[in-house]
N, C-alpha and C. Protein backbone atom coordinates (compact mmCIF):
# COMPACT_ATOMS: atom_id res chain seq x y z
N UNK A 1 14.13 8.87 -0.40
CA UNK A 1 13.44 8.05 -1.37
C UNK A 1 12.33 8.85 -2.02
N UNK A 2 12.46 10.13 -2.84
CA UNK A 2 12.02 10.50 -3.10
C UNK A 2 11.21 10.15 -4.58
N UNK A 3 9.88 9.86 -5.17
CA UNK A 3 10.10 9.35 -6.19
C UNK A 3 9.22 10.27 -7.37
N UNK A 4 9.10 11.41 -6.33
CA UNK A 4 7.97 12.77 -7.06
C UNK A 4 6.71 12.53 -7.04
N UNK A 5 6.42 11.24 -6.16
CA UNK A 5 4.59 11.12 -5.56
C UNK A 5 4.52 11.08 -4.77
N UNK A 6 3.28 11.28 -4.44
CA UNK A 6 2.97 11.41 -2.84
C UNK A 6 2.83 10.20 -2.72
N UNK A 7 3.55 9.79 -2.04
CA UNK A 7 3.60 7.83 -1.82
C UNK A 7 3.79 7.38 -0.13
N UNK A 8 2.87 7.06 0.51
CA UNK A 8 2.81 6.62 2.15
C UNK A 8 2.34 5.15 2.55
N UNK A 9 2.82 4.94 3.37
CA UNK A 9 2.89 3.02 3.82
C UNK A 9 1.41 2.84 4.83
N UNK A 10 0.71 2.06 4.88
CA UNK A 10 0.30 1.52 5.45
C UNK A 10 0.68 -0.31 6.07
N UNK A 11 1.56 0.18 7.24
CA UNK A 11 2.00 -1.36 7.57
C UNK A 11 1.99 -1.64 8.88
N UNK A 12 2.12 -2.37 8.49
CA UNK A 12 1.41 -3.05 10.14
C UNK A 12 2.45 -4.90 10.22
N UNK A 13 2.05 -5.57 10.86
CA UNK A 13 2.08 -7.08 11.21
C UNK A 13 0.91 -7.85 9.96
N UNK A 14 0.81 -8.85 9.78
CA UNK A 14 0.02 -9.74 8.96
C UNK A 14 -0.89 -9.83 9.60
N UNK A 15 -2.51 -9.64 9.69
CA UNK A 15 -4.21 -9.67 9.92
C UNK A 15 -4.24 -8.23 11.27
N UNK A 16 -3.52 -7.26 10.66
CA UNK A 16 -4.29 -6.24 11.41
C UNK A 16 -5.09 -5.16 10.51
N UNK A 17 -5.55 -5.05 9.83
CA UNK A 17 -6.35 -4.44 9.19
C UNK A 17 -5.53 -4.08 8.04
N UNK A 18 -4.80 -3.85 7.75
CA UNK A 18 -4.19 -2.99 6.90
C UNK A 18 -4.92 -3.43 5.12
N UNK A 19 -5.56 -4.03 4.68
CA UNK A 19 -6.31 -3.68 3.50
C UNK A 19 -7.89 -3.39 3.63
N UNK A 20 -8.06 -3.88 4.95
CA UNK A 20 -9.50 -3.18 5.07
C UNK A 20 -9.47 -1.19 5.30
N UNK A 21 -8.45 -1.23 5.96
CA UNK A 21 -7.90 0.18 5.99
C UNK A 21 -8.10 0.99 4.93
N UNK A 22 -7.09 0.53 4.15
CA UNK A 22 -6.90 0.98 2.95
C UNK A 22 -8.32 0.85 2.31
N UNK A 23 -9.03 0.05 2.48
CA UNK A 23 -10.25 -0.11 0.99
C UNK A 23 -11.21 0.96 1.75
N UNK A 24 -11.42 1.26 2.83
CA UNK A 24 -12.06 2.57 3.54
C UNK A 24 -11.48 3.65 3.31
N UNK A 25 -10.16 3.90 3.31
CA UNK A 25 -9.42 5.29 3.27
C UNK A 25 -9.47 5.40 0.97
N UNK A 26 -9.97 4.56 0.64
CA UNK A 26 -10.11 4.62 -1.00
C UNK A 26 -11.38 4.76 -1.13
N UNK A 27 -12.17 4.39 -0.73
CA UNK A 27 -13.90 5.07 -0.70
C UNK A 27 -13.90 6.55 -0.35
N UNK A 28 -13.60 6.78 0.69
CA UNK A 28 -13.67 8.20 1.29
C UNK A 28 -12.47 9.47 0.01
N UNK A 29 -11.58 8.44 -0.97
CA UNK A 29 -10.87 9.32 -1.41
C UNK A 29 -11.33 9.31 -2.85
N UNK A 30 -12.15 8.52 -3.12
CA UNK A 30 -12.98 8.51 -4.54
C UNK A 30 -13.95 9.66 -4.04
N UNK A 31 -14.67 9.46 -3.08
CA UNK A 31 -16.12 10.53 -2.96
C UNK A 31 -15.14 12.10 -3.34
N UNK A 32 -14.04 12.27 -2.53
CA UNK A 32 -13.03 13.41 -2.85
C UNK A 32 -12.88 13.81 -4.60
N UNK A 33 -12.54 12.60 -5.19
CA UNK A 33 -12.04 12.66 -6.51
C UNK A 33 -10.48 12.43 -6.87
N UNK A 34 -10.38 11.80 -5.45
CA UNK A 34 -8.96 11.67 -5.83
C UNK A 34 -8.31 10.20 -6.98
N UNK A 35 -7.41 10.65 -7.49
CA UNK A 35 -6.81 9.10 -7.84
C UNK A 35 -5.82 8.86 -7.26
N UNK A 36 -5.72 7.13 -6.60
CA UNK A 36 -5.24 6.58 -5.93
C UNK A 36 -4.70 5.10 -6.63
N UNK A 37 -3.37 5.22 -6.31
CA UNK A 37 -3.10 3.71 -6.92
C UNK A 37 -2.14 2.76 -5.67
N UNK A 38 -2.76 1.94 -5.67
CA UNK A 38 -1.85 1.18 -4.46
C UNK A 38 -0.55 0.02 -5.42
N UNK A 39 -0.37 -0.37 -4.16
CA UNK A 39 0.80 -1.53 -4.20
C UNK A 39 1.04 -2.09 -3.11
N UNK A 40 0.75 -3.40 -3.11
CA UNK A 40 0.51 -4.20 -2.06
C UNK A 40 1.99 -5.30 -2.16
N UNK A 41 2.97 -5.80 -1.07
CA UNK A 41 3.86 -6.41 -0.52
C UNK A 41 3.23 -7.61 -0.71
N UNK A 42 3.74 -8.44 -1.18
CA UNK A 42 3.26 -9.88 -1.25
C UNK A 42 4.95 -10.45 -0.47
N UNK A 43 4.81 -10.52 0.70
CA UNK A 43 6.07 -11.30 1.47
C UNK A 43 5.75 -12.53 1.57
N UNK A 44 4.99 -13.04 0.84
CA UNK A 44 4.45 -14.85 1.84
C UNK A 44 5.50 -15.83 1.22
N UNK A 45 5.99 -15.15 0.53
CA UNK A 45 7.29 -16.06 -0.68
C UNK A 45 6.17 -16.94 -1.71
N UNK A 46 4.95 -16.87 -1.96
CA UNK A 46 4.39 -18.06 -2.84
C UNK A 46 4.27 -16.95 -4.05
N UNK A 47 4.21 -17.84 -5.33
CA UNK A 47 3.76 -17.69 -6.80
C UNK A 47 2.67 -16.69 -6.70
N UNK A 48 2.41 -15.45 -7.57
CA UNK A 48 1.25 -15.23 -7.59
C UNK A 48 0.30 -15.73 -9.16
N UNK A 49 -1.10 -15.92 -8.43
CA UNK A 49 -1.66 -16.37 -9.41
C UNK A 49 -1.92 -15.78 -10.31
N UNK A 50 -2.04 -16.07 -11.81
CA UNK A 50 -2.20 -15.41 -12.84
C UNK A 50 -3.76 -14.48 -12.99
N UNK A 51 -3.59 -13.23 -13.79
CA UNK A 51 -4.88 -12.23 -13.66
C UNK A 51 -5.72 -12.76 -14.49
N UNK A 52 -4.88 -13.56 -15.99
CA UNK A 52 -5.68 -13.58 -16.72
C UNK A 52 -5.47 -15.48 -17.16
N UNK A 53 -5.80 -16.29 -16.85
CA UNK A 53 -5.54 -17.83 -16.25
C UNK A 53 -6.48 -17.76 -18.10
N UNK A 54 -5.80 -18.69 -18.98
CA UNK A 54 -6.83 -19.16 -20.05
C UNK A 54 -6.96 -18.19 -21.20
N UNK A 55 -6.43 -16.87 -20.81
CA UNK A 55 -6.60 -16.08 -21.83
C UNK A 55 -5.28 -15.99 -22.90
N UNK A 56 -5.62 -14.97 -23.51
CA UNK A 56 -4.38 -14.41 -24.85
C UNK A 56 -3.06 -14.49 -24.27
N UNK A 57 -2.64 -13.22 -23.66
CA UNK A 57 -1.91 -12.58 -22.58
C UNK A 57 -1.33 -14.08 -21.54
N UNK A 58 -1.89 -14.76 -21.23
CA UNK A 58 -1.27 -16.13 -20.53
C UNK A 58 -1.14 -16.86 -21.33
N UNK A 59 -1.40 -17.19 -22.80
CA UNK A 59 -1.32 -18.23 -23.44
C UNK A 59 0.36 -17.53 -23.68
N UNK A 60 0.47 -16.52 -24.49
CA UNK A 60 1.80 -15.80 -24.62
C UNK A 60 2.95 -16.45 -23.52
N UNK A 61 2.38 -16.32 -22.67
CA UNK A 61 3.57 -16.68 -21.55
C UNK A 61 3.34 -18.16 -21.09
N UNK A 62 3.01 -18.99 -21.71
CA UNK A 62 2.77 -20.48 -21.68
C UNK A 62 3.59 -21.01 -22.34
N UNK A 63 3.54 -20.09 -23.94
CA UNK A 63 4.50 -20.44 -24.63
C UNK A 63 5.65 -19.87 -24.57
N UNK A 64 6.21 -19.12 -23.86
CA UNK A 64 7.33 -19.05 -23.75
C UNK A 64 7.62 -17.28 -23.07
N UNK A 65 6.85 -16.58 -23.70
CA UNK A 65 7.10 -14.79 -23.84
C UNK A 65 7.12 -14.61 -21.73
N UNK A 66 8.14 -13.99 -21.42
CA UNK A 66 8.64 -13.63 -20.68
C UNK A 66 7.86 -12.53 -19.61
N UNK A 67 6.78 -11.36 -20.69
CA UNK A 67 5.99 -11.10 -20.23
C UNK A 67 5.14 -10.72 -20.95
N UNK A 68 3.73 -10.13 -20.70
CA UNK A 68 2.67 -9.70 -21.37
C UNK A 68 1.49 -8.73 -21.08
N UNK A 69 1.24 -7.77 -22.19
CA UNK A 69 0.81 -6.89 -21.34
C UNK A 69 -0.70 -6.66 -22.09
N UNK A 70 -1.64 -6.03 -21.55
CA UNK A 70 -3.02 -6.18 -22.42
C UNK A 70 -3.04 -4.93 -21.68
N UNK A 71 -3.85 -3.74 -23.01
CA UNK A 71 -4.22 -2.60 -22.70
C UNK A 71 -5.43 -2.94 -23.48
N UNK A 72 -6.60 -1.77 -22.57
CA UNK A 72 -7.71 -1.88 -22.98
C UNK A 72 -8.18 -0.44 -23.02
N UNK A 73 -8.28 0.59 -23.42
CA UNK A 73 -9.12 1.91 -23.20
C UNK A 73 -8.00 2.59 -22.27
N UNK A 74 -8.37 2.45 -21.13
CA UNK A 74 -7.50 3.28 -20.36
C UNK A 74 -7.28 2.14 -19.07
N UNK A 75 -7.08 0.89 -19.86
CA UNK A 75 -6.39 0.10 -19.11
C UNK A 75 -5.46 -0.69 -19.25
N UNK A 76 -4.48 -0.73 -17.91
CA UNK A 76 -3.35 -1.32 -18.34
C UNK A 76 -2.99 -2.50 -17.83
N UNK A 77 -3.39 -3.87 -18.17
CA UNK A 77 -2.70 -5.32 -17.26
C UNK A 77 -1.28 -5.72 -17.15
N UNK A 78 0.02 -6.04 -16.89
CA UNK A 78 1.13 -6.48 -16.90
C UNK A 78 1.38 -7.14 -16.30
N UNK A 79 2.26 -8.18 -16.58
CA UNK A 79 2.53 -9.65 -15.71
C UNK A 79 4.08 -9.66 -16.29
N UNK A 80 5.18 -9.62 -15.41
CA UNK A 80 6.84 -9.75 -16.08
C UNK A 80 7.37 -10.82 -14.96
N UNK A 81 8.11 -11.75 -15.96
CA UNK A 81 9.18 -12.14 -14.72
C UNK A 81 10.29 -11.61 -15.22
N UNK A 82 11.50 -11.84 -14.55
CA UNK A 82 12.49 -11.21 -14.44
C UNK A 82 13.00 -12.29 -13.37
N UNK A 83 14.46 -12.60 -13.66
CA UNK A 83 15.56 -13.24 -13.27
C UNK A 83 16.14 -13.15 -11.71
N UNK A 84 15.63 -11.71 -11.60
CA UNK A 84 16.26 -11.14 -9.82
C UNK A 84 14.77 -10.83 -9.33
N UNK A 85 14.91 -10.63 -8.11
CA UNK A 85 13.66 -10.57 -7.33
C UNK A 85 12.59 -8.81 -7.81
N UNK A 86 11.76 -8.76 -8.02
CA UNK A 86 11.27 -7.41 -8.33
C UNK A 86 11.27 -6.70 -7.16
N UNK A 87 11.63 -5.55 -6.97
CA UNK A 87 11.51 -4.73 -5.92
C UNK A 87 10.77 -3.20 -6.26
N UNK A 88 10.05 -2.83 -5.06
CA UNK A 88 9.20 -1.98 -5.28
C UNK A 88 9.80 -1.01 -5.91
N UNK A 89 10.64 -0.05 -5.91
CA UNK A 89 11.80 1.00 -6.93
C UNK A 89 11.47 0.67 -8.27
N UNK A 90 11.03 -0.89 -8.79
CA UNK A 90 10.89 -1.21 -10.09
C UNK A 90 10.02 -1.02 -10.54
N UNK A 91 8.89 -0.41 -9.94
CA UNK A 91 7.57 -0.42 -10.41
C UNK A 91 7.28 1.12 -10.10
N UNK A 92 7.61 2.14 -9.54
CA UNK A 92 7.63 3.51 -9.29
C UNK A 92 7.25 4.14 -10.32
N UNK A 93 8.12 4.13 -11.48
CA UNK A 93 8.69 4.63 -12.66
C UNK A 93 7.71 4.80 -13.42
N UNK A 94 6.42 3.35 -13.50
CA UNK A 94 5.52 3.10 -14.21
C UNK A 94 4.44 3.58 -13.59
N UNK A 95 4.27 3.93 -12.17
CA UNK A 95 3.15 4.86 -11.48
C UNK A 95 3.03 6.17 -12.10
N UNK A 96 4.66 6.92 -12.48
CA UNK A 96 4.86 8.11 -12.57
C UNK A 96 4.32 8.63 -13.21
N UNK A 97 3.86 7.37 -14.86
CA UNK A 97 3.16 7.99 -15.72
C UNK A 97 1.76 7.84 -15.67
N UNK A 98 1.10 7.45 -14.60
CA UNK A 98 -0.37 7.94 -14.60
C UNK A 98 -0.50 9.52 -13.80
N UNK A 99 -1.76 9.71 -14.18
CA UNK A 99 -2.11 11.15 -13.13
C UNK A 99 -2.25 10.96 -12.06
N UNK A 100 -1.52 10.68 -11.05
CA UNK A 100 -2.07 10.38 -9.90
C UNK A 100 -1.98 11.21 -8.11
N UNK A 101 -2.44 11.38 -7.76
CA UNK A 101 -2.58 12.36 -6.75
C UNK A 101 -1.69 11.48 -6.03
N UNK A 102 -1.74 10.29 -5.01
CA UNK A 102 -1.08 9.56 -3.96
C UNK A 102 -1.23 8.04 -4.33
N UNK A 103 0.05 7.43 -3.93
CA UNK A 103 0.02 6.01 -3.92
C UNK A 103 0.21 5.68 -2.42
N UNK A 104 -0.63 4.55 -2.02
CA UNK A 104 -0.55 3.79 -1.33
C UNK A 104 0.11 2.73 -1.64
N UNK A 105 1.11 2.46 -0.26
CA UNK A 105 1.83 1.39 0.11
C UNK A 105 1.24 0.58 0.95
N UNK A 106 0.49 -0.96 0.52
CA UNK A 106 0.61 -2.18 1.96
C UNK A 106 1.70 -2.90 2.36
N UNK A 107 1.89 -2.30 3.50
CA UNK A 107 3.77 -3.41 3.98
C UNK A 107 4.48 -2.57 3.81
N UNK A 108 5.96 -3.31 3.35
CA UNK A 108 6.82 -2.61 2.66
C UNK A 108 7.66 -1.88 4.00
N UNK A 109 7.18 -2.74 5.65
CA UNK A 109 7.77 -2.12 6.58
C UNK A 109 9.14 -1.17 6.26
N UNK A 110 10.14 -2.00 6.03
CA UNK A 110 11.69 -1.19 5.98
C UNK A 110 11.70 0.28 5.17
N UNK A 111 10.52 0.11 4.14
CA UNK A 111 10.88 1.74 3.25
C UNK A 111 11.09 2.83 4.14
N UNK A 112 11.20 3.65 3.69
CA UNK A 112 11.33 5.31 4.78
C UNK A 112 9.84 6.20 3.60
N UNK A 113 9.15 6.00 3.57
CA UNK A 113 8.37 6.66 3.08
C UNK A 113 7.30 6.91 4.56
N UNK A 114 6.77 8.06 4.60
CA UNK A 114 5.57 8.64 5.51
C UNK A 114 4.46 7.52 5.89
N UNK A 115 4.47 6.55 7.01
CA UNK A 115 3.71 5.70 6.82
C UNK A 115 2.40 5.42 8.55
N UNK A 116 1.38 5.12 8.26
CA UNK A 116 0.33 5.13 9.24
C UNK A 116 1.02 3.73 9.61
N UNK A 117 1.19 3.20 11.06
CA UNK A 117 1.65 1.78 11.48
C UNK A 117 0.34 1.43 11.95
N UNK A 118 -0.72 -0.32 11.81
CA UNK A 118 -1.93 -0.70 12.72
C UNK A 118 -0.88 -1.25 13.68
N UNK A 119 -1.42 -1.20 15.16
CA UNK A 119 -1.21 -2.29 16.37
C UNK A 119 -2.23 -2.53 16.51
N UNK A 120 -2.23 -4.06 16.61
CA UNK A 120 -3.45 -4.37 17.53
C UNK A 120 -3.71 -5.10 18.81
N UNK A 121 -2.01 -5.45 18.97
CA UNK A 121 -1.74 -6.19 20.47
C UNK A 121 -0.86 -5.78 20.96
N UNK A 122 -0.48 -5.54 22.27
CA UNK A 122 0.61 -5.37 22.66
C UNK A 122 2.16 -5.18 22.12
N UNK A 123 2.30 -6.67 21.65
CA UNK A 123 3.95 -6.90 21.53
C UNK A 123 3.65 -6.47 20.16
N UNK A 124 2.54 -5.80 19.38
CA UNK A 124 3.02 -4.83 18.11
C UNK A 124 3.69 -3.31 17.94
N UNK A 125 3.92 -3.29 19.82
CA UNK A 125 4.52 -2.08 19.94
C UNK A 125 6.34 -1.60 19.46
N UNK A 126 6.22 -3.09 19.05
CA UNK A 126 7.90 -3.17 18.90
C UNK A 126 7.63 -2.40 17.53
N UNK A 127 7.06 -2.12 16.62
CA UNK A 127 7.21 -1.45 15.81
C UNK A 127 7.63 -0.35 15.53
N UNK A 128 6.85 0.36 16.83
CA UNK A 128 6.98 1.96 17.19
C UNK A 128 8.77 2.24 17.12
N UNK A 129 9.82 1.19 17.11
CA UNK A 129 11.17 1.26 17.62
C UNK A 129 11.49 0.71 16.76
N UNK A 130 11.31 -0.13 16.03
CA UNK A 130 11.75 -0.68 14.29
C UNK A 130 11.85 0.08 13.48
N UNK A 131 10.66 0.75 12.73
CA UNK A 131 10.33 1.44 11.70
C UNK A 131 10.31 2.48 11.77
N UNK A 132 10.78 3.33 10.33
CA UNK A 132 11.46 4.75 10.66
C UNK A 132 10.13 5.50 9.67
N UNK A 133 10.04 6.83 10.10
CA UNK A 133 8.79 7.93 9.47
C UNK A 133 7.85 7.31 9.89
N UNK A 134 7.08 7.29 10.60
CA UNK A 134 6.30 7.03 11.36
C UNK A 134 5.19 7.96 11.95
N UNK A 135 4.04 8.69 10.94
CA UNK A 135 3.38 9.70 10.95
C UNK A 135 2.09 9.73 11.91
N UNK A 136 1.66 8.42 12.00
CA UNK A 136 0.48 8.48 12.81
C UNK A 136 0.01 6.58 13.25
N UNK A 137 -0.67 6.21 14.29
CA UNK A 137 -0.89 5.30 14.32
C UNK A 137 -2.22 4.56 14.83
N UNK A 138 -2.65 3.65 14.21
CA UNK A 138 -4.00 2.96 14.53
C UNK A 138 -4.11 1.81 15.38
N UNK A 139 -4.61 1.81 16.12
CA UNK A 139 -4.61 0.80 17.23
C UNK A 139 -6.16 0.24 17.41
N UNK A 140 -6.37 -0.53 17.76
CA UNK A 140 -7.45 -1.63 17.76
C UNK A 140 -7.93 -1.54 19.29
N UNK A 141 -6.60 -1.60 19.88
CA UNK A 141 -7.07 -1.01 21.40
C UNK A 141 -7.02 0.03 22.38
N UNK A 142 -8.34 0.47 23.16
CA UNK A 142 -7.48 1.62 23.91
C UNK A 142 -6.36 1.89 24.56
N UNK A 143 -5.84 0.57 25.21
CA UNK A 143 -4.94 0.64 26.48
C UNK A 143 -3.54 0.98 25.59
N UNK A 144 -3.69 0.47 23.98
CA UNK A 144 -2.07 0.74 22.90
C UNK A 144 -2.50 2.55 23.17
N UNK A 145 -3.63 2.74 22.68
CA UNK A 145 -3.15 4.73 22.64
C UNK A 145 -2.84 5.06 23.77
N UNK A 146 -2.63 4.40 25.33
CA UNK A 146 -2.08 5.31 25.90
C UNK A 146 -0.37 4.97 25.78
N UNK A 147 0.04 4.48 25.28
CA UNK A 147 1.64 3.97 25.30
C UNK A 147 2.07 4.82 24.21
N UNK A 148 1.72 5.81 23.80
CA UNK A 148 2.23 6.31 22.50
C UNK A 148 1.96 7.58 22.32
N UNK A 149 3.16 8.30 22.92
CA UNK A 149 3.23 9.68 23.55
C UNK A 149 3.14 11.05 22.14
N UNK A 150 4.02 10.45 21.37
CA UNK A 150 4.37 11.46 20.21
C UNK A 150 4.30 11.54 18.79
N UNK A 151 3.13 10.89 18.49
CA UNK A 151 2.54 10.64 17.18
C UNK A 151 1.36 10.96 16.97
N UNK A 152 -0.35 10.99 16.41
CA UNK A 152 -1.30 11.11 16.50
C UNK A 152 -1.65 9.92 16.44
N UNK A 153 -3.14 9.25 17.21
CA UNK A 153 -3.56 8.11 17.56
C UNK A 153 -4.82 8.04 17.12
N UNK A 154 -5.47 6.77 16.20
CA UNK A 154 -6.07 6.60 15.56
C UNK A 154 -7.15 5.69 16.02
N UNK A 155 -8.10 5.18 16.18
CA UNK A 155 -8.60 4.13 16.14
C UNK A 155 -9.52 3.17 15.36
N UNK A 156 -9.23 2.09 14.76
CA UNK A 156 -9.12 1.19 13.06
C UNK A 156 -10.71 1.48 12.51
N UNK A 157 -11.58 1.98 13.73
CA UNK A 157 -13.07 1.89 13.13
C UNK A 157 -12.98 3.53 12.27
N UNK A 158 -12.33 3.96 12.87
CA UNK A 158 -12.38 5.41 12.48
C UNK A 158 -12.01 6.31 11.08
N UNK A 159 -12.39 5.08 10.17
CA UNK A 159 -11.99 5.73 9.11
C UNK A 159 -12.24 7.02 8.27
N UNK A 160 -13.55 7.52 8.74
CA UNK A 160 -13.62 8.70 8.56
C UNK A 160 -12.06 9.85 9.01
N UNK A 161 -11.81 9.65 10.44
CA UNK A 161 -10.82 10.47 10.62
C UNK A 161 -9.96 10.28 10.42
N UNK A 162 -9.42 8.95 10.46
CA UNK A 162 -7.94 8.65 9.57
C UNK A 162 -8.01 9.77 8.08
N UNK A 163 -9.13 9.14 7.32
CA UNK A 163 -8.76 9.91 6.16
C UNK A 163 -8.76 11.08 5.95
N UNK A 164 -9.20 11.56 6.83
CA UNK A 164 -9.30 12.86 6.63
C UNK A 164 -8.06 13.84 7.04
N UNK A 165 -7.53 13.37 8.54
CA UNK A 165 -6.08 13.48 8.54
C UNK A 165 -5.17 13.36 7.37
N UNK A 166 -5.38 12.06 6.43
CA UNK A 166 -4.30 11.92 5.48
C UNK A 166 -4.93 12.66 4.35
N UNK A 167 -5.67 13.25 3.99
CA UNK A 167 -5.96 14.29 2.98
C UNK A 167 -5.35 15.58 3.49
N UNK A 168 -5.13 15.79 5.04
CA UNK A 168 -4.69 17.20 5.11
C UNK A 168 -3.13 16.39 4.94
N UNK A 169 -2.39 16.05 5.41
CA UNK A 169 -1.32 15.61 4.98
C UNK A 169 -0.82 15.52 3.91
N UNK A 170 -1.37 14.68 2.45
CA UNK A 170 -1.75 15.22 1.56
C UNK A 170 -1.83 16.26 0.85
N UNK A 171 -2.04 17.39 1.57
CA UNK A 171 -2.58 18.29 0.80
C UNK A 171 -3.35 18.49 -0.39
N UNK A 172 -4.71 17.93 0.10
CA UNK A 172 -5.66 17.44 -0.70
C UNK A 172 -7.00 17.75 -0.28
């Protein structure tokens, strides 16, 4: 699944850190200079709410327009539906054309892209045996780093060293 970015998962189970993660490992990669663009898994199956509720761009799609997009300077909003379910592959294409050093993935368990897994209880060890590329992992507790022989072991406060690991990974 190659898509010519440096593109890696952060996933985990639902309330183990994984966007506080991420919003630490994006501080530490701004002070760098890096650009970073994420994409976050919305699995809950609900509607998402509109960005721009009342405006131009939603009035468009009130009345009918399918989708709508508002650029501003060097910004870009988009909102599409589409008939079949969107899948992440669909949105790649449109990363490609910013400058961007690495994208972050939240979720998105099944991909095969290079991904950090959080545990934070026990029976989140079933992961370690689910999910495939599996580069390093963060655990919440000590007693998970000793069950986890052949990966590097993280712990969730530690965001300094997480990131810094994933900048050498990176190559950044």
């Amino acid at each position: 699944m190659d898509n010519g970015l440096n593109t890696w998962q952060i996933s985990g189970f639902s309330n183990r850190g994984k966007t506080t993660l991420i919003e630490g490992i994006l501080r530490k990669s701004k002070k760098r200079g890096l650009s970073i663009a994420t994409i976050k898994h919305h699995g809950h199956g609900k509607k998402l709410a509109a960005l721009d509720t009342g405006k131009d761009s939603w009035k468009h799609r009130q009345a009918g327009a399918v989708g709508s997009a508002v650029l501003a300077a060097e910004t870009l909003q988009i909102q599409i539906s589409k008939p079949t379910e969107w899948q992440l592959e669909d949105l790649l294409p449109l990363y490609e054309q910013a400058d961007l050093d690495v994208i972050l993935l939240e979720g998105y368990k099944n991909k095969t892209y290079p991904k950090l897994v959080l545990l934070k209880e026990e029976a989140d060890l079933v992961l370690l045996s689910e999910l495939t590329n599996i580069q390093a992992v963060v655990v919440w507790e000590k007693n998970l780093s000793g069950q986890i022989e052949d990966k590097p072991v993280f712990f969730i406060n530690d965001v300094d060293e997480i990131s810094e690991w994933l900048f050498k990974q990176w190559g950044v």
